[in-house]
PDB file of N, CA and C in Angstrom:
ATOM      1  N   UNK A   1      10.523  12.753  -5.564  1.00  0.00           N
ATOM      2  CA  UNK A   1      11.833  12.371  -5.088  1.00  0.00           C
ATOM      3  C   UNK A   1      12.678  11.897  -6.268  1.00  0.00           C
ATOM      4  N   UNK A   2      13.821  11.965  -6.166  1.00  0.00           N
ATOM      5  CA  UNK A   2      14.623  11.613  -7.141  1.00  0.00           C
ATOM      6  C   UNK A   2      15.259  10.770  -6.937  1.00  0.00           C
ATOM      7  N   UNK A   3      15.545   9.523  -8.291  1.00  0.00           N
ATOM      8  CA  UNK A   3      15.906   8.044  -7.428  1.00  0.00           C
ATOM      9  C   UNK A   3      17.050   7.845  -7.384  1.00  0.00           C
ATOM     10  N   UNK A   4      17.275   7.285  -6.613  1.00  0.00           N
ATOM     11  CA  UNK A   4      18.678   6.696  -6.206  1.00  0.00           C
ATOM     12  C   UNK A   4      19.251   5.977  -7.303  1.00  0.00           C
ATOM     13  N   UNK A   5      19.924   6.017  -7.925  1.00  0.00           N
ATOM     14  CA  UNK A   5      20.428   5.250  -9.075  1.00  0.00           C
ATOM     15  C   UNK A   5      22.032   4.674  -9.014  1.00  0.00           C
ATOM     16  N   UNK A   6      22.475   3.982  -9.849  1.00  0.00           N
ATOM     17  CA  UNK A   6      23.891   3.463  -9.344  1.00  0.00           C
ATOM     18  C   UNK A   6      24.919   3.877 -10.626  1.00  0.00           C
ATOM     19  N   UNK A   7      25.910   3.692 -10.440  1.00  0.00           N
ATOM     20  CA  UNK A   7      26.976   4.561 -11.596  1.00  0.00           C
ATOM     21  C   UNK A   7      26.523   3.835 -12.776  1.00  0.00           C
ATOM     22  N   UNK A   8      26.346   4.883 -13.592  1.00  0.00           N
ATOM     23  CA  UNK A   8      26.188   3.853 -15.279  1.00  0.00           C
ATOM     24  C   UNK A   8      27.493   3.008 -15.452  1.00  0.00           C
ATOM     25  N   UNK A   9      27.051   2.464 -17.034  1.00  0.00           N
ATOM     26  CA  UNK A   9      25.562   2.113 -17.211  1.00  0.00           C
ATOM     27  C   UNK A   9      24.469   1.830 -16.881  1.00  0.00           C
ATOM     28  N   UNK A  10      23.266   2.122 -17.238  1.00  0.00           N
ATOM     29  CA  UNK A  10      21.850   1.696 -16.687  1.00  0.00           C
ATOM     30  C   UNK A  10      21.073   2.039 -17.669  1.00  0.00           C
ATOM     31  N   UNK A  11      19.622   1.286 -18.034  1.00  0.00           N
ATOM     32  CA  UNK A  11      18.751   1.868 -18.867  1.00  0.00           C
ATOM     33  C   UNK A  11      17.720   3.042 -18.408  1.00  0.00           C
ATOM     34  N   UNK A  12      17.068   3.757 -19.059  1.00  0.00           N
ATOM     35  CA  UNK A  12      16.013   4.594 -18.716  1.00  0.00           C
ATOM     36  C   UNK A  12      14.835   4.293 -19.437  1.00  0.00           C
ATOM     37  N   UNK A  13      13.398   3.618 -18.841  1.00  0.00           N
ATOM     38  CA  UNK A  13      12.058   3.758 -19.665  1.00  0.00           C
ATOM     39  C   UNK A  13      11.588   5.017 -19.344  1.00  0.00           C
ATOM     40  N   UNK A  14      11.794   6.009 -20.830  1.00  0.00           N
ATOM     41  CA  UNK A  14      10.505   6.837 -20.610  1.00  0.00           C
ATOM     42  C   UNK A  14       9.242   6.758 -21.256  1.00  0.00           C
ATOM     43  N   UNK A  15       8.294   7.024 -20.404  1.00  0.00           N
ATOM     44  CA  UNK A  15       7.151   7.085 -20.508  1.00  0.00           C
ATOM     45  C   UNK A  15       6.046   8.321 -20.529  1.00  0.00           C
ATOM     46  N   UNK A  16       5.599   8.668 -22.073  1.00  0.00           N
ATOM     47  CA  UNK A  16       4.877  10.177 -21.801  1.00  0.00           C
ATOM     48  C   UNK A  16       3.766   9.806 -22.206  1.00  0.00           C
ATOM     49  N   UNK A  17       2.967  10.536 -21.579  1.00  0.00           N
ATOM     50  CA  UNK A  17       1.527   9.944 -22.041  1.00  0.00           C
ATOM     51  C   UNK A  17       0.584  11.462 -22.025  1.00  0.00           C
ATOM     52  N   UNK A  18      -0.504  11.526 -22.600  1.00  0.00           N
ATOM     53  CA  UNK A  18      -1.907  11.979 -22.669  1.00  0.00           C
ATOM     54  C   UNK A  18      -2.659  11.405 -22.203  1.00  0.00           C
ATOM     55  N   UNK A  19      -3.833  11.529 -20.932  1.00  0.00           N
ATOM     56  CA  UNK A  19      -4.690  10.534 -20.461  1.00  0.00           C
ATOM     57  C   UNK A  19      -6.091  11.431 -21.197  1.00  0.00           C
ATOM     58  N   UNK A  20      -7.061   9.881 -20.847  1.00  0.00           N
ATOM     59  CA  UNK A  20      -8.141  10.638 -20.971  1.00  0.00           C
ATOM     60  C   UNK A  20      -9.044  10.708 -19.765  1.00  0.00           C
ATOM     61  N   UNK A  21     -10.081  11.569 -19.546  1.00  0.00           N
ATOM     62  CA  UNK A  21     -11.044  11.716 -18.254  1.00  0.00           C
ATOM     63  C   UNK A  21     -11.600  10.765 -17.735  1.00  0.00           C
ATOM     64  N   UNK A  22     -10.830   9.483 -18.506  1.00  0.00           N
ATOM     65  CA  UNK A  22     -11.706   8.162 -17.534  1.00  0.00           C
ATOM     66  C   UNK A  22     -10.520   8.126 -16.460  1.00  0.00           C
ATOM     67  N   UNK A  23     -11.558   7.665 -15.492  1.00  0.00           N
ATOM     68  CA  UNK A  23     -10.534   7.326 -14.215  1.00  0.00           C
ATOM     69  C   UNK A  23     -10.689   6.135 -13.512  1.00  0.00           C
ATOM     70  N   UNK A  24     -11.489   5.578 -13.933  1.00  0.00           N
ATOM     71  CA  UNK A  24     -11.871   4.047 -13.759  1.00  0.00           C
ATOM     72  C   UNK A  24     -10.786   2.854 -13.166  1.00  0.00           C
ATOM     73  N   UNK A  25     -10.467   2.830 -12.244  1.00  0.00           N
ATOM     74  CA  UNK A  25      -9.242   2.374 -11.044  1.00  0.00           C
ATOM     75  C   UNK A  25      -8.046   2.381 -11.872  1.00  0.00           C
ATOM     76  N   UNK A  26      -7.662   3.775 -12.130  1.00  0.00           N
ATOM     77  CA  UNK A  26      -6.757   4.165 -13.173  1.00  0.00           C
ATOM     78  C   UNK A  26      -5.534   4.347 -11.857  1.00  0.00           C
ATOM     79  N   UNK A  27      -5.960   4.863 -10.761  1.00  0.00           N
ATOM     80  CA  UNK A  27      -5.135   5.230  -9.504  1.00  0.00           C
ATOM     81  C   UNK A  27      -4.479   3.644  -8.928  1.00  0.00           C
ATOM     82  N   UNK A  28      -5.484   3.110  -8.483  1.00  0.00           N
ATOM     83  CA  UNK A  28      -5.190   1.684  -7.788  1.00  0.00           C
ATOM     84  C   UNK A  28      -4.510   1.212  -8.703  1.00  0.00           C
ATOM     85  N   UNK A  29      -4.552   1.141  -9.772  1.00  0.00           N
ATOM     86  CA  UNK A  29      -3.728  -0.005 -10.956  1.00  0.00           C
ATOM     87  C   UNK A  29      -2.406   0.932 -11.281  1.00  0.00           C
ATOM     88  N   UNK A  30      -1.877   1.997 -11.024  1.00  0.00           N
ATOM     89  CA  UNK A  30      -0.854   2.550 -10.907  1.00  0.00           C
ATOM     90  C   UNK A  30       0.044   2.538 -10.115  1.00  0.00           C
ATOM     91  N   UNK A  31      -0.459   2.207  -8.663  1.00  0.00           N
ATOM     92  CA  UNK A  31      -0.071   2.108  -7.684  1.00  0.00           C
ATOM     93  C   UNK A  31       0.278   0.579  -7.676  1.00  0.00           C
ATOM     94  N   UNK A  32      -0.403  -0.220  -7.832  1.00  0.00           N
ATOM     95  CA  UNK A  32      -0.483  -1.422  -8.042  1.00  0.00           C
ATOM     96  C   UNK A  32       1.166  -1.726  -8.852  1.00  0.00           C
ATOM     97  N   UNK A  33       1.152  -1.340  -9.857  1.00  0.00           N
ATOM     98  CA  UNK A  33       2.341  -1.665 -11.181  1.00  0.00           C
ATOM     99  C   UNK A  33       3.365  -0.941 -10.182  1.00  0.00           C
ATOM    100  N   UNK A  34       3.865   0.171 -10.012  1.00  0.00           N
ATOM    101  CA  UNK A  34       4.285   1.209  -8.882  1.00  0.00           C
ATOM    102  C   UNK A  34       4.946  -0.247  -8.229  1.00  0.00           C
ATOM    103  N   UNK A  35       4.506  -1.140  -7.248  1.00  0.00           N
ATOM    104  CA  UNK A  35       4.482  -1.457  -6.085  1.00  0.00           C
ATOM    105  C   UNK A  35       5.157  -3.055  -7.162  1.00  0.00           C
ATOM    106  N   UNK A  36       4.331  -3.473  -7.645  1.00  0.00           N
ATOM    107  CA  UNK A  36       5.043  -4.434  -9.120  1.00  0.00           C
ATOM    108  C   UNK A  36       7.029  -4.376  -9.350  1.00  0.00           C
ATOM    109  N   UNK A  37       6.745  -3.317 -10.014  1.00  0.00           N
ATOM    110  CA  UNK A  37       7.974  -2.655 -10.597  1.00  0.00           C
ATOM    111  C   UNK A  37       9.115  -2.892  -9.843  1.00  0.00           C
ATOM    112  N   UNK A  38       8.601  -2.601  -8.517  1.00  0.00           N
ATOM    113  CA  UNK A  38       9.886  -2.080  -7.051  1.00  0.00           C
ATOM    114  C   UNK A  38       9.875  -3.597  -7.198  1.00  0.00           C
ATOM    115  N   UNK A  39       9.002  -4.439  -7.299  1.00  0.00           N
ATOM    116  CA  UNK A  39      10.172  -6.036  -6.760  1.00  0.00           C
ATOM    117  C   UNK A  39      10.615  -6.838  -8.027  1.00  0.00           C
ATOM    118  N   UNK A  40      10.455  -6.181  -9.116  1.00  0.00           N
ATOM    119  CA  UNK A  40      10.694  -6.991 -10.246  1.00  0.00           C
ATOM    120  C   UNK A  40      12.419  -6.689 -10.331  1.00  0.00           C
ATOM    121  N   UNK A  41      13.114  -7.942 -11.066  1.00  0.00           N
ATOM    122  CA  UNK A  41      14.506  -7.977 -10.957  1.00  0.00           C
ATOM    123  C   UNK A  41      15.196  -6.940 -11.582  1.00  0.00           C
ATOM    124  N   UNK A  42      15.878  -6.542 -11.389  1.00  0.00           N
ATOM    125  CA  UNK A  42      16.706  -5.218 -12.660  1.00  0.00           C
ATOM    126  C   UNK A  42      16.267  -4.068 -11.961  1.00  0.00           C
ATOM    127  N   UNK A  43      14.940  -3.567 -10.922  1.00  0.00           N
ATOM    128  CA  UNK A  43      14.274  -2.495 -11.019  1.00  0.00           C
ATOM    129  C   UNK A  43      15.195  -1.835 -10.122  1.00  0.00           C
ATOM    130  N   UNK A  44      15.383  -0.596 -10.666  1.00  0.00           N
ATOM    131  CA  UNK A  44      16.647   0.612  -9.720  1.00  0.00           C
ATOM    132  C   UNK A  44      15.925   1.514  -9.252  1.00  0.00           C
ATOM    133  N   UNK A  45      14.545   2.012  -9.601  1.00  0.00           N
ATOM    134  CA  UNK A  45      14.574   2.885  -9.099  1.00  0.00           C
ATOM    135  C   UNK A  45      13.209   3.753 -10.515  1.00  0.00           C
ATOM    136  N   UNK A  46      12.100   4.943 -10.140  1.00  0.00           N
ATOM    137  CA  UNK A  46      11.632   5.704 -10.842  1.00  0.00           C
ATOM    138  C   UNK A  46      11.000   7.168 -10.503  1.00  0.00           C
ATOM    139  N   UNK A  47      10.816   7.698 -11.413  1.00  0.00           N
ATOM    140  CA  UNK A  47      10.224   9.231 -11.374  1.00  0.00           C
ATOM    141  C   UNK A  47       9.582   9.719 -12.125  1.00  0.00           C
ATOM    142  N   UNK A  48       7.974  10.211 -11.149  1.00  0.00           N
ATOM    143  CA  UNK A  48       6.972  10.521 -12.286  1.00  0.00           C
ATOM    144  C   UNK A  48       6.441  11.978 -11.760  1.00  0.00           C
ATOM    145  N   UNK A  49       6.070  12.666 -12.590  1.00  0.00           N
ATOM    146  CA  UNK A  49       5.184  14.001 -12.888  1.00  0.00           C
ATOM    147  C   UNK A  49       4.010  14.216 -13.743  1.00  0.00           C
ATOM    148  N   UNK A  50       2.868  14.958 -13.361  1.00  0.00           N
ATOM    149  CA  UNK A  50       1.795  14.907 -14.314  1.00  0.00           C
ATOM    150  C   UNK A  50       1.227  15.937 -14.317  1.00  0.00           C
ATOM    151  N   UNK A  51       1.344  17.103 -15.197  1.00  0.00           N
ATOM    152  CA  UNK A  51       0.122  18.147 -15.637  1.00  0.00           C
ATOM    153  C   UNK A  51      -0.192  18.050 -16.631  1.00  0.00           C
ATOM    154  N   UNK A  52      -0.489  18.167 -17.436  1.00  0.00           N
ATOM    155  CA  UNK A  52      -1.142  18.740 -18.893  1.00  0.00           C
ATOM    156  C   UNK A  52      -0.549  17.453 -19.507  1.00  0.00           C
ATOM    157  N   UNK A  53       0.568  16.709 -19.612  1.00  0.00           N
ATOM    158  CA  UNK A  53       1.545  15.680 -19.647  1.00  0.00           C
ATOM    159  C   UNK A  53       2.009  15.063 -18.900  1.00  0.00           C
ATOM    160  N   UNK A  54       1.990  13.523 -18.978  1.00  0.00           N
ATOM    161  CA  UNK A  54       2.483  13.010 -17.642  1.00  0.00           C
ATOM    162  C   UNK A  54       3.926  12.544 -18.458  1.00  0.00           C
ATOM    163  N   UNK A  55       4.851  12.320 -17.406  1.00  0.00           N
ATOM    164  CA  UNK A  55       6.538  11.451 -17.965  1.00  0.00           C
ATOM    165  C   UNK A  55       6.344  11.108 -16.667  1.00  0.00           C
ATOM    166  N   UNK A  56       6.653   9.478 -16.938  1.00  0.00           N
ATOM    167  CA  UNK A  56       7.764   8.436 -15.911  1.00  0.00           C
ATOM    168  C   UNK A  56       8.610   7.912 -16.714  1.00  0.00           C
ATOM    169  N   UNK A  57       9.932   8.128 -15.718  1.00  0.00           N
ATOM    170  CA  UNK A  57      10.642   7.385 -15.708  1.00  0.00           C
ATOM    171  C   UNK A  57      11.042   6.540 -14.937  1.00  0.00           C
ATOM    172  N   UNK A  58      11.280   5.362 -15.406  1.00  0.00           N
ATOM    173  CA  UNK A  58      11.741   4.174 -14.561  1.00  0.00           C
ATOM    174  C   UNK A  58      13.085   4.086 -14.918  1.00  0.00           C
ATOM    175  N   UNK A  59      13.975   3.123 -14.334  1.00  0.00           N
ATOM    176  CA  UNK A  59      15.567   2.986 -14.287  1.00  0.00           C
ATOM    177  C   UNK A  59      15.864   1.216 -14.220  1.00  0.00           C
ATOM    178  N   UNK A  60      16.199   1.004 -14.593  1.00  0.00           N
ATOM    179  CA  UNK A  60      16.602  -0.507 -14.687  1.00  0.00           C
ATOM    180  C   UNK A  60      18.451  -1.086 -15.087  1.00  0.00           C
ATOM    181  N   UNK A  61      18.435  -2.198 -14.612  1.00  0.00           N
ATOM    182  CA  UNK A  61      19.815  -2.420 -14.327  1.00  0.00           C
ATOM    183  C   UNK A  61      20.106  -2.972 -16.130  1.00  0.00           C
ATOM    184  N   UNK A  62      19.178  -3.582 -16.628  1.00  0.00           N
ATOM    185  CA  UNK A  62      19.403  -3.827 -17.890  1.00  0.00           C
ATOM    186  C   UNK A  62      18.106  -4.149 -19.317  1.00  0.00           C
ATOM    187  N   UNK A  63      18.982  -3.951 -20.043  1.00  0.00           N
ATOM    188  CA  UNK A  63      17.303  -4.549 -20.968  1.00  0.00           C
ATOM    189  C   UNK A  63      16.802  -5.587 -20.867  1.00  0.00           C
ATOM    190  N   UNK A  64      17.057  -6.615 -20.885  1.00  0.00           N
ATOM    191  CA  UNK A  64      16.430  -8.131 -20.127  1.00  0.00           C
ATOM    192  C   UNK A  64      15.375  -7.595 -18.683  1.00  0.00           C
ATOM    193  N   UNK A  65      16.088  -7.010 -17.956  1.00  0.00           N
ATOM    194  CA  UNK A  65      15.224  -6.619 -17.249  1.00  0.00           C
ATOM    195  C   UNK A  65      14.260  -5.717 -17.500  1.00  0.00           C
ATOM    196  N   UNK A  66      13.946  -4.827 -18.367  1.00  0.00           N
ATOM    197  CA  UNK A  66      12.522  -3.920 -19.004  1.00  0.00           C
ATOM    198  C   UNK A  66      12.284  -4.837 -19.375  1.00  0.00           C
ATOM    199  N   UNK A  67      12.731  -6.080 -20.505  1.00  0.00           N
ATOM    200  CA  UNK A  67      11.687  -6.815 -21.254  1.00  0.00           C
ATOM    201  C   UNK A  67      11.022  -7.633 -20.110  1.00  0.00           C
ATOM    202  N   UNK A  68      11.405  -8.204 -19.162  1.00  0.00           N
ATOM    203  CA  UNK A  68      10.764  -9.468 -18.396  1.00  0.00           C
ATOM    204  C   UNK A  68       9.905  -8.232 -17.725  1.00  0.00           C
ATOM    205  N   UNK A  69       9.468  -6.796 -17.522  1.00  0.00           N
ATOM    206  CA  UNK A  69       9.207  -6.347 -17.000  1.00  0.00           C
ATOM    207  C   UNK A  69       7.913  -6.010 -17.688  1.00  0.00           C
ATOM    208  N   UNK A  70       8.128  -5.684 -19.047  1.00  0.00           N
ATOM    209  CA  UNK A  70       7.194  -5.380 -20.106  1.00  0.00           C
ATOM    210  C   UNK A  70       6.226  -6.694 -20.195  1.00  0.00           C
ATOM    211  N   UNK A  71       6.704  -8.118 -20.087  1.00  0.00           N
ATOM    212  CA  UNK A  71       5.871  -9.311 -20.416  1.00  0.00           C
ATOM    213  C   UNK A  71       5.192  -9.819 -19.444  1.00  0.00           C
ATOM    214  N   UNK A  72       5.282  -8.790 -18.192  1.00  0.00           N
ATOM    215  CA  UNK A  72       4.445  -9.311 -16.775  1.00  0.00           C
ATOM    216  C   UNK A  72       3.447  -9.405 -17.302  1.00  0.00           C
ATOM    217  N   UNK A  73       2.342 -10.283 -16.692  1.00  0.00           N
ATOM    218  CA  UNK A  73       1.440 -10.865 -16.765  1.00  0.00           C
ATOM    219  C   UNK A  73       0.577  -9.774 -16.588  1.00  0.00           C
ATOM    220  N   UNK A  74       0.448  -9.112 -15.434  1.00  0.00           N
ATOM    221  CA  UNK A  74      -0.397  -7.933 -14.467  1.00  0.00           C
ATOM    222  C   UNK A  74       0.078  -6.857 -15.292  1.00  0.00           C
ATOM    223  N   UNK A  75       0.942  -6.590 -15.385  1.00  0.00           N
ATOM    224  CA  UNK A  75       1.636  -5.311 -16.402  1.00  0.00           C
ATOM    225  C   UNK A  75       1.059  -5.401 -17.942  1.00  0.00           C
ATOM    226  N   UNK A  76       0.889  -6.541 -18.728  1.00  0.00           N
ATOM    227  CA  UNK A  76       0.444  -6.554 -19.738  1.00  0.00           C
ATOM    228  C   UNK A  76      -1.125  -6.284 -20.248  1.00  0.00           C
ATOM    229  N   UNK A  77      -1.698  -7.100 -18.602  1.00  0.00           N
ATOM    230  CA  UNK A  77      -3.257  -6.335 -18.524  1.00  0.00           C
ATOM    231  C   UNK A  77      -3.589  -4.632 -18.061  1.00  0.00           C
ATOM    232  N   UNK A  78      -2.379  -4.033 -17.475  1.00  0.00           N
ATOM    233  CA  UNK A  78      -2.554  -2.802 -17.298  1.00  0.00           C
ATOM    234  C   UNK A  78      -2.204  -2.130 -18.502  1.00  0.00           C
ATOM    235  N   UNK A  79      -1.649  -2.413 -19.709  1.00  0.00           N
ATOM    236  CA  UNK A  79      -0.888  -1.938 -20.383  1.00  0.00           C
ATOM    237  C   UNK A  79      -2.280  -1.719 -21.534  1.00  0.00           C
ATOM    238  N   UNK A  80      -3.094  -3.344 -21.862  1.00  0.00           N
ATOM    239  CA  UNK A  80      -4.521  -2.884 -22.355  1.00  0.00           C
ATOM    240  C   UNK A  80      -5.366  -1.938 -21.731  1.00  0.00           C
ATOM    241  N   UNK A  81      -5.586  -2.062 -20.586  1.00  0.00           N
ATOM    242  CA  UNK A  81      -6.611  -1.135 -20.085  1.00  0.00           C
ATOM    243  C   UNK A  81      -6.101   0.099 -20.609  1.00  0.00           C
ATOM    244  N   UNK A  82      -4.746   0.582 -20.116  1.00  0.00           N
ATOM    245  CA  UNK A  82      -4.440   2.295 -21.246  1.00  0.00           C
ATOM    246  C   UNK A  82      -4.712   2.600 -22.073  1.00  0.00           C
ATOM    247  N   UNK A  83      -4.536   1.409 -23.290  1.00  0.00           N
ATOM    248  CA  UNK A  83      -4.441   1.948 -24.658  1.00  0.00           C
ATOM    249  C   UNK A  83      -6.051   1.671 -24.320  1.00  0.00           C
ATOM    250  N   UNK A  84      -7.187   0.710 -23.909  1.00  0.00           N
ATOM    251  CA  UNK A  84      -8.588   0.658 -24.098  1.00  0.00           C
ATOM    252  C   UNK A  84      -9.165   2.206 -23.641  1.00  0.00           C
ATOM    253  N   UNK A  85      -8.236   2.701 -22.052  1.00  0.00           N
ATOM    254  CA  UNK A  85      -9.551   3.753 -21.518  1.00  0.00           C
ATOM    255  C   UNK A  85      -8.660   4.775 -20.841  1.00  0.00           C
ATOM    256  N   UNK A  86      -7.378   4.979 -20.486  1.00  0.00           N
ATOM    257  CA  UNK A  86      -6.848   6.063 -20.055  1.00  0.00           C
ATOM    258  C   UNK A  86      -6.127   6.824 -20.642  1.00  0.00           C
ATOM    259  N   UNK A  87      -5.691   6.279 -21.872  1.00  0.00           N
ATOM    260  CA  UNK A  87      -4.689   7.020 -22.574  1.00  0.00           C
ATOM    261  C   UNK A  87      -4.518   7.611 -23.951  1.00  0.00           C
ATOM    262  N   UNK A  88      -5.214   8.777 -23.952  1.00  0.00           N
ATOM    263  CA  UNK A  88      -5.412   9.562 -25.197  1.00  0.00           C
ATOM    264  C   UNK A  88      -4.266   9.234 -26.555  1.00  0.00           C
ATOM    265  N   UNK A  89      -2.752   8.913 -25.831  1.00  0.00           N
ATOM    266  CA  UNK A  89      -2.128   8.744 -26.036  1.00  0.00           C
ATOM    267  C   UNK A  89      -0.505   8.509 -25.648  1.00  0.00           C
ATOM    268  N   UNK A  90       0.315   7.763 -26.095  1.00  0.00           N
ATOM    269  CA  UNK A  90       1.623   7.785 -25.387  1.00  0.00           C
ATOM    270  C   UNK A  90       2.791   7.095 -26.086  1.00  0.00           C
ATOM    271  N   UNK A  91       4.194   7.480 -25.491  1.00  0.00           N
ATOM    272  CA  UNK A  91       4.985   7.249 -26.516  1.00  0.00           C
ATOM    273  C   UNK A  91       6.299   6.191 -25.024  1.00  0.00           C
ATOM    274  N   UNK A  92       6.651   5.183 -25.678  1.00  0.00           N
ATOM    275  CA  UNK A  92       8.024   4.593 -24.873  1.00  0.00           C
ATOM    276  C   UNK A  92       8.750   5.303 -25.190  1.00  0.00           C
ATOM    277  N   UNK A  93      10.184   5.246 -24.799  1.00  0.00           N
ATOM    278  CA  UNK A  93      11.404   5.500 -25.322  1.00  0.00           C
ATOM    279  C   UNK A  93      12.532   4.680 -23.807  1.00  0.00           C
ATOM    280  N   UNK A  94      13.451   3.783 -24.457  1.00  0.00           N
ATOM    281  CA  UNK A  94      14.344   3.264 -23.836  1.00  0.00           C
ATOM    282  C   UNK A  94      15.643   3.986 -23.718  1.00  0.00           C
ATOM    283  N   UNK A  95      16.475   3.823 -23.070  1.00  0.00           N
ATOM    284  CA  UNK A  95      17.578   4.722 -23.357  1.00  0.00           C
ATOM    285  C   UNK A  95      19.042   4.273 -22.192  1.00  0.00           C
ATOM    286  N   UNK A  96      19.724   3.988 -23.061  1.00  0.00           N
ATOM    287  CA  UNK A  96      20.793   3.643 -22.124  1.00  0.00           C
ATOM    288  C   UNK A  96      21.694   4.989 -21.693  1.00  0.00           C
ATOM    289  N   UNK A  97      21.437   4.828 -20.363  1.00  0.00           N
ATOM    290  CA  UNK A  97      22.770   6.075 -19.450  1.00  0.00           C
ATOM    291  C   UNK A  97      23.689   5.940 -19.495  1.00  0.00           C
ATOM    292  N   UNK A  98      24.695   6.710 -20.207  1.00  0.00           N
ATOM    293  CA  UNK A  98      26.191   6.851 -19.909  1.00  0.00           C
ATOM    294  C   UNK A  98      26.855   7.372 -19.241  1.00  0.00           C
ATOM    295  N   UNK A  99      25.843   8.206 -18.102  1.00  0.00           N
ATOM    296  CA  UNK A  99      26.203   9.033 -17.581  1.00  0.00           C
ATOM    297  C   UNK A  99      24.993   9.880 -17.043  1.00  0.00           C
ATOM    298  N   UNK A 100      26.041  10.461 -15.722  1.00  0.00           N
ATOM    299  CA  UNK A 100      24.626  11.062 -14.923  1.00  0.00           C
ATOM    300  C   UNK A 100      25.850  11.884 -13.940  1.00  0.00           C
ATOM    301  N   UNK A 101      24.878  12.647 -13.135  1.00  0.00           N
ATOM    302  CA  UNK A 101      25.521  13.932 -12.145  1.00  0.00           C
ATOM    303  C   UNK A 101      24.264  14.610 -11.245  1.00  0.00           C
ATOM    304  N   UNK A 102      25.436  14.706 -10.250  1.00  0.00           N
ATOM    305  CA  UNK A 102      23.638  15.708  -9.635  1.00  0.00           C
ATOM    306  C   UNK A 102      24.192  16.966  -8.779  1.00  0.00           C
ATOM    307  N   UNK A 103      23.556  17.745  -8.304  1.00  0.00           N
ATOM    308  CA  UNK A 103      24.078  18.644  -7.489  1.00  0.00           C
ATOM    309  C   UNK A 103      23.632  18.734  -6.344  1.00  0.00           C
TER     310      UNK A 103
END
């Protein structure tokens, strides 16, 4: 689904990653952050896909809000477990919207 977002400005976290074949409550703790995210302040809204490469993006009302989002407590322990056992590899990228359209 594609998220509902509000007229820019707004930020964008993207998120691409490489996992690796561990799967070790890699699901539940996604879902978990997933479910996190939606009540944390700033949060607008996200969209994820995964084959060969996964990208999420999340949407946020501002950078204060990614950072208080980034320093969660629960988020910061999910954030080790990746780099320890799911994630071959992965890259952030922040990005402020100036603009958007849809059809």
């Amino acid at each position: 689904m594609i998220a509902k977002t509000p007229k820019p400005p707004y930020y964008a976290v993207i998120f691409t990653s490489f996992r690796t074949d561990i799967d070790d409550d890699y699901a539940e703790t996604s879902k978990r952050m997933t479910s996190l995210a939606k009540e944390s302040e700033g949060f607008l809204g996200m969209e994820s896909a995964r084959e060969e490469i996964g990208i999420t993006v999340s949407y946020w009302k501002d950078v204060d809000s990614i950072m208080k989002w980034r320093m969660n407590a629960d988020h910061q322990q999910a954030q080790k477990l990746g780099k320890e056992k799911w994630y071959k590899n992965y890259k952030v990228r922040i990005c402020k919207v100036e603009r958007d359209y849809e059809f």
